[in-house]
N, C-alpha and C. Protein backbone atom coordinates (compact mmCIF):
# COMPACT_ATOMS: atom_id res chain seq x y z
N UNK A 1 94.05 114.72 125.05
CA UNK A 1 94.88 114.77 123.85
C UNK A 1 95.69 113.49 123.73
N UNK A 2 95.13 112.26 124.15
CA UNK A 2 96.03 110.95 124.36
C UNK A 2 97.37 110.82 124.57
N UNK A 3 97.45 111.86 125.76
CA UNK A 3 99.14 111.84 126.20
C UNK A 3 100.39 112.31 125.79
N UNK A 4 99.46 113.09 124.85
CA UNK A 4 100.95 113.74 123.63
C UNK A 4 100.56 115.79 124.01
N UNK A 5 101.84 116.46 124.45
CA UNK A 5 101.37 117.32 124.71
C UNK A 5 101.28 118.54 123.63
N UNK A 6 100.66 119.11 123.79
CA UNK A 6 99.93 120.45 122.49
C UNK A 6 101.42 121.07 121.72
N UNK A 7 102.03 121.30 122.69
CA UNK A 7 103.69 122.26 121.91
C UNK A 7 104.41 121.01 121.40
N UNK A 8 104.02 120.09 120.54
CA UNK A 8 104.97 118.93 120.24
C UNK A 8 106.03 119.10 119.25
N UNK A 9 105.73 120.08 118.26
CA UNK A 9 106.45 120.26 117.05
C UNK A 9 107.61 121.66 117.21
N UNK A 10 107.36 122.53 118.56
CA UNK A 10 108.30 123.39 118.08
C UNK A 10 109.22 123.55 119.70
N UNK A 11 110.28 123.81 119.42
CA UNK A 11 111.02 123.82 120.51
C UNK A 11 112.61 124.87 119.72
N UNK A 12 113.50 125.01 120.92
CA UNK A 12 114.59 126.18 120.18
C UNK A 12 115.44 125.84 119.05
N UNK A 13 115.61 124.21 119.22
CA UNK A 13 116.82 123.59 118.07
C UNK A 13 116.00 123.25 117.01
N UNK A 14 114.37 123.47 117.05
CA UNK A 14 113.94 122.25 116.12
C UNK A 14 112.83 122.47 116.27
N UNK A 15 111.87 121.02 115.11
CA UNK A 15 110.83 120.48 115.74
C UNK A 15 111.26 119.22 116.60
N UNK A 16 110.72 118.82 117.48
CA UNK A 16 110.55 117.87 118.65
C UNK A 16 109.41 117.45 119.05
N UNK A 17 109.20 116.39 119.55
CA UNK A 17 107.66 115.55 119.71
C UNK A 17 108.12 115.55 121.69
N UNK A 18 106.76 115.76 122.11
CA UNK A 18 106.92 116.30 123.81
C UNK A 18 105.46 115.09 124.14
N UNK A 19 106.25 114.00 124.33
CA UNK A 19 105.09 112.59 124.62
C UNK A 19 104.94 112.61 126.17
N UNK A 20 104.09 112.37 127.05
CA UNK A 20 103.87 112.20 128.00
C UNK A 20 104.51 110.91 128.89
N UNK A 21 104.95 111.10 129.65
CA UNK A 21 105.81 109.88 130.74
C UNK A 21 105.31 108.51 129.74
N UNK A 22 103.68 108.65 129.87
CA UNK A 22 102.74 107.46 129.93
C UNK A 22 102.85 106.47 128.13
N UNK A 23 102.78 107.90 127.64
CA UNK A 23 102.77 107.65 125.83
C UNK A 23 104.15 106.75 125.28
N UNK A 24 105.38 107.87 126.44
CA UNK A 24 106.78 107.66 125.93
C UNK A 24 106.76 105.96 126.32
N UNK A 25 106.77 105.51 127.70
CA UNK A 25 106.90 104.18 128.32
C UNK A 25 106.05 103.04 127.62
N UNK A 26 105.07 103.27 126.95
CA UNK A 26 104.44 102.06 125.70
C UNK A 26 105.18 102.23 125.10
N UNK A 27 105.37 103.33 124.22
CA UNK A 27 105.82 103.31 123.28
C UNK A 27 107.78 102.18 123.30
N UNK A 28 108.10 102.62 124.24
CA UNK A 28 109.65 102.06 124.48
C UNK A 28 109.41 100.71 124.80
N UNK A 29 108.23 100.35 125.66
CA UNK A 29 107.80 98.85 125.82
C UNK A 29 107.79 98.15 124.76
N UNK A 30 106.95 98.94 123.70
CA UNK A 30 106.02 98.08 122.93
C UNK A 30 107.92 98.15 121.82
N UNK A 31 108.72 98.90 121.67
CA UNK A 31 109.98 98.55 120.56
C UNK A 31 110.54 97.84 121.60
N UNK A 32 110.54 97.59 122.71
CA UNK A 32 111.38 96.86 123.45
C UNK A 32 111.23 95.42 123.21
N UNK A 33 110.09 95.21 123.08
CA UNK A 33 108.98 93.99 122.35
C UNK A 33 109.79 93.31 120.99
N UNK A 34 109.58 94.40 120.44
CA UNK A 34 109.71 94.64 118.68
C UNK A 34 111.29 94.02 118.65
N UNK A 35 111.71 94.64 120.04
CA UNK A 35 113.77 94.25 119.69
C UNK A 35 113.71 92.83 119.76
N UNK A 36 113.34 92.29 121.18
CA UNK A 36 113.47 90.97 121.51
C UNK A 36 112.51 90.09 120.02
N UNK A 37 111.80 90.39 119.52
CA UNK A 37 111.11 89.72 118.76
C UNK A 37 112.10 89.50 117.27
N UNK A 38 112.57 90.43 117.17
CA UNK A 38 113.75 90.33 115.95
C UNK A 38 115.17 89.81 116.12
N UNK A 39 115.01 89.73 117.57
CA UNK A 39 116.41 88.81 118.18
C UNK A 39 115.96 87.34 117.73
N UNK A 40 114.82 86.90 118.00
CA UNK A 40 114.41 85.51 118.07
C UNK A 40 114.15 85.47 116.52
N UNK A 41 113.89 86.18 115.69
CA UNK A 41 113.75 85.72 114.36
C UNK A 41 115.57 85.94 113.95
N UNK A 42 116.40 86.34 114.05
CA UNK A 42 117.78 86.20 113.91
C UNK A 42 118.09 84.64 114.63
N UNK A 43 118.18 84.33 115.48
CA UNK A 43 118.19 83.13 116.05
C UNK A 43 117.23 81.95 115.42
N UNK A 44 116.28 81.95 115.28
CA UNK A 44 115.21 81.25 114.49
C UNK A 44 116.20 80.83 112.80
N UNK A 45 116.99 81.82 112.24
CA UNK A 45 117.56 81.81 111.04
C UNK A 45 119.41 80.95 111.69
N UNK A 46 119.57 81.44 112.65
CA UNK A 46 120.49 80.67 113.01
C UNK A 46 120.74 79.05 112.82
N UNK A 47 119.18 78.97 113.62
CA UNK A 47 119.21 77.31 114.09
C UNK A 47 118.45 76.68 112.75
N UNK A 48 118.11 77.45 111.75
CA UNK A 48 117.63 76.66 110.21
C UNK A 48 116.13 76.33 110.71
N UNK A 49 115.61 77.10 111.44
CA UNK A 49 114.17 77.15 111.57
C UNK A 49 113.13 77.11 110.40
N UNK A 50 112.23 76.42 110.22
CA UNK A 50 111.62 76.40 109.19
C UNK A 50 110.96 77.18 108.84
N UNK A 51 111.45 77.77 107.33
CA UNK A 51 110.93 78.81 106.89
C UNK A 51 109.24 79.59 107.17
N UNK A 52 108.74 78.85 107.16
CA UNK A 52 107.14 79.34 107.23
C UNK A 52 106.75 80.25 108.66
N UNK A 53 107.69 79.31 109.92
CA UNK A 53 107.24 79.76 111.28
C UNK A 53 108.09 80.89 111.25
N UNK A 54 109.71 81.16 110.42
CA UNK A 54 110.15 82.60 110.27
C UNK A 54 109.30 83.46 109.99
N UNK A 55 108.27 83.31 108.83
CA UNK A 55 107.90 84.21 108.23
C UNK A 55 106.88 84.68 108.48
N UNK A 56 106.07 83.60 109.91
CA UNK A 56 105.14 84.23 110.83
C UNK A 56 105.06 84.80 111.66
N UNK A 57 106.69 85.16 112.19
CA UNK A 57 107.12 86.05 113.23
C UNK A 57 107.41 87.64 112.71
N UNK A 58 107.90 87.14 111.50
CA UNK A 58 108.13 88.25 110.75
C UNK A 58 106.88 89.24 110.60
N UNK A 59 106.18 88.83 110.17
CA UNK A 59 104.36 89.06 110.03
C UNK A 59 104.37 89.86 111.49
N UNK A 60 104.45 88.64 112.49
CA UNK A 60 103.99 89.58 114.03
C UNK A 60 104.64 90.69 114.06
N UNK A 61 105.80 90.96 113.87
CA UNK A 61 107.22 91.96 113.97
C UNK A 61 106.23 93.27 113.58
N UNK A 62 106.10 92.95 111.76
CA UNK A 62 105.34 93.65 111.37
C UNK A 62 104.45 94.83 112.16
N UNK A 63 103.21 93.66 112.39
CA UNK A 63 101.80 93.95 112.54
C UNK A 63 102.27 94.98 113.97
N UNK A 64 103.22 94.57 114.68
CA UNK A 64 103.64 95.31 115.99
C UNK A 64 104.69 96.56 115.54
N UNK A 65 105.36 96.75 114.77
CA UNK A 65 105.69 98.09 114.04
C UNK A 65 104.84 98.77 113.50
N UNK A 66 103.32 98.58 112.74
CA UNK A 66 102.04 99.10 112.40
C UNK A 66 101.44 99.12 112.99
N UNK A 67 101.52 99.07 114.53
CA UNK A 67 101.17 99.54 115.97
C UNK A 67 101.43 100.84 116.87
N UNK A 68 102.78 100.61 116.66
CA UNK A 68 103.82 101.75 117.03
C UNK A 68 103.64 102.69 116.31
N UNK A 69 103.55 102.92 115.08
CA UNK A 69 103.70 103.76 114.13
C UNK A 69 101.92 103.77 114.30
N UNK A 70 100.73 103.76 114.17
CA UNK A 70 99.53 104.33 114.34
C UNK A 70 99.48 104.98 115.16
N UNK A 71 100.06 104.40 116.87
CA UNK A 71 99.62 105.11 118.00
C UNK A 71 100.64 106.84 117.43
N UNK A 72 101.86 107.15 116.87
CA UNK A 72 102.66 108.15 116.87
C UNK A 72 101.80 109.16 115.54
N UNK A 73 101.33 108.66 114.70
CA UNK A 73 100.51 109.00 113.78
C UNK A 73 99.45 109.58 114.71
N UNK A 74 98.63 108.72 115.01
CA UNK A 74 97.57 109.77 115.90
C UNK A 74 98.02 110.76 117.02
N UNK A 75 99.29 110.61 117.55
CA UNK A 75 99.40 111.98 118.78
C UNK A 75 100.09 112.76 117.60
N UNK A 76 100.77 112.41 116.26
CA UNK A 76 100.91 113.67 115.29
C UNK A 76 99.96 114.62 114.96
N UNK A 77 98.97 113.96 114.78
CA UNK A 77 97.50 114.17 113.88
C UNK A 77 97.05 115.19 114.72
N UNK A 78 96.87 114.81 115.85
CA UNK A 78 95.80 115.62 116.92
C UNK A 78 97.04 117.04 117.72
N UNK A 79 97.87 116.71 117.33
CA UNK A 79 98.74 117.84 118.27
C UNK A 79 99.14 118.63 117.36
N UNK A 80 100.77 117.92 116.87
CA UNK A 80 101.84 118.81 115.77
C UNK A 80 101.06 119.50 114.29
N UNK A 81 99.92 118.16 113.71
CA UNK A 81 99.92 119.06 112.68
C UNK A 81 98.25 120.49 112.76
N UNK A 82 97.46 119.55 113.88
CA UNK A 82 96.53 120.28 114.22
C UNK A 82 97.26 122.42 115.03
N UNK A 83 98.53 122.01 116.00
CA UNK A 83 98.86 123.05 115.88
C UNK A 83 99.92 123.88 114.42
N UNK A 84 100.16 123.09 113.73
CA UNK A 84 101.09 124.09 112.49
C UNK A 84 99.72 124.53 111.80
N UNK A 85 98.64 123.75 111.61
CA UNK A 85 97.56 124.50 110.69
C UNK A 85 96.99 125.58 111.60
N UNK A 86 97.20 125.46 112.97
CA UNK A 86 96.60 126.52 113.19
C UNK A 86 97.53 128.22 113.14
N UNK A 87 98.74 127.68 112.91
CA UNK A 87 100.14 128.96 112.68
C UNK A 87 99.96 129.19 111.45
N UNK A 88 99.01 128.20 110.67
CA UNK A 88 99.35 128.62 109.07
C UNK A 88 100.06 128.09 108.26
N UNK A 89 100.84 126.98 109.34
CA UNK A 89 101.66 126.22 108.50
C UNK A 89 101.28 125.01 107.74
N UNK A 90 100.36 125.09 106.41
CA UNK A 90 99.73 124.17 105.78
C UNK A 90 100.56 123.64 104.85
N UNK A 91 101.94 123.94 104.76
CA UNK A 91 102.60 122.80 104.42
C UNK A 91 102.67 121.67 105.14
N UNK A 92 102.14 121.26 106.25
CA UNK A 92 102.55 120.07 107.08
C UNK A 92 101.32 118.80 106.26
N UNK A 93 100.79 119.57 105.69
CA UNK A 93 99.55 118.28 105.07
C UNK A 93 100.35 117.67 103.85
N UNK A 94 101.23 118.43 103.15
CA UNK A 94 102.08 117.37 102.17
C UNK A 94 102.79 116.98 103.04
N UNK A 95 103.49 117.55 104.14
CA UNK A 95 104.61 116.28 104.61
C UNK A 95 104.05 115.67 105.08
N UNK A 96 102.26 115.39 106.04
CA UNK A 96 101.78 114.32 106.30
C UNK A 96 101.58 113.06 105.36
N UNK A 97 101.29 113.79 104.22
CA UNK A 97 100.88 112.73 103.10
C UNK A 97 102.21 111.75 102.79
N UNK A 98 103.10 112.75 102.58
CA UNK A 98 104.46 112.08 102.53
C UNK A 98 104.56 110.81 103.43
N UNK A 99 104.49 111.28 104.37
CA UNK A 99 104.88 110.18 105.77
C UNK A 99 103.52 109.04 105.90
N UNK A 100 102.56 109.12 105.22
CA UNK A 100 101.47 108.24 105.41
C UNK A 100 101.65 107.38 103.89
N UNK A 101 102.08 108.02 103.46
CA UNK A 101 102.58 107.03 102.20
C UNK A 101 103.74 106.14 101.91
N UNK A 102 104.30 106.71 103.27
CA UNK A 102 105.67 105.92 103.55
C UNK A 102 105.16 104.41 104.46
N UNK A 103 104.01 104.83 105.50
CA UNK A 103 103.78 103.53 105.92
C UNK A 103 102.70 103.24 105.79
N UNK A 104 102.44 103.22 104.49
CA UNK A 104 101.18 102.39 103.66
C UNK A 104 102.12 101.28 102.86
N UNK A 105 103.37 101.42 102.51
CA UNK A 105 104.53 101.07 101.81
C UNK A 105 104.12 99.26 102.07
């Protein structure tokens, strides 16, 4: 199930996402990445860096937030909403759509 475990969406306070040691630690790597990378484009704007090489970091920033956000999309896909359709809860396909239209944006 790529590291994301089956009960992800329901817990006593809530829904909650239940990622595996392995899933959680990329995932915190890979924004840990994402932080330092937006430190250096803040700094880059500091020192009057030339616009173009800003706006190619920016790009990377990007392309590495549409990373993060696929890998969490697919342990959604295959766990939370695969188990609410199986409770019946087929409202979760508009709030998927919702949320896939948010990062198609």
């Amino acid at each position: 199930m790529n590291g994301i475990d089956q009960d992800c969406c329901s817990t006593e306070n809530g829904r909650k996402s239940h990622h595996s040691d392995k899933v959680k630690n990329n995932l915190i790597s890979r924004l840990n990445r994402i932080e330092g990378q937006i430190r250096g484009v803040k700094g880059m704007i500091e020192k009057d860096t030339y616009c173009d090489d800003v706006l190619n970091q920016i790009a990377a920033i990007q392309s590495a937030l549409n990373g993060v956000g696929k890998l969490l999309l697919e342990g959604h896909m295959k766990s939370c909403v695969v188990e609410r359709l199986q409770a019946g809860e087929h409202e979760v396909i508009d709030e998927l759509l919702v949320t896939v239209n948010k990062l198609m944006k």
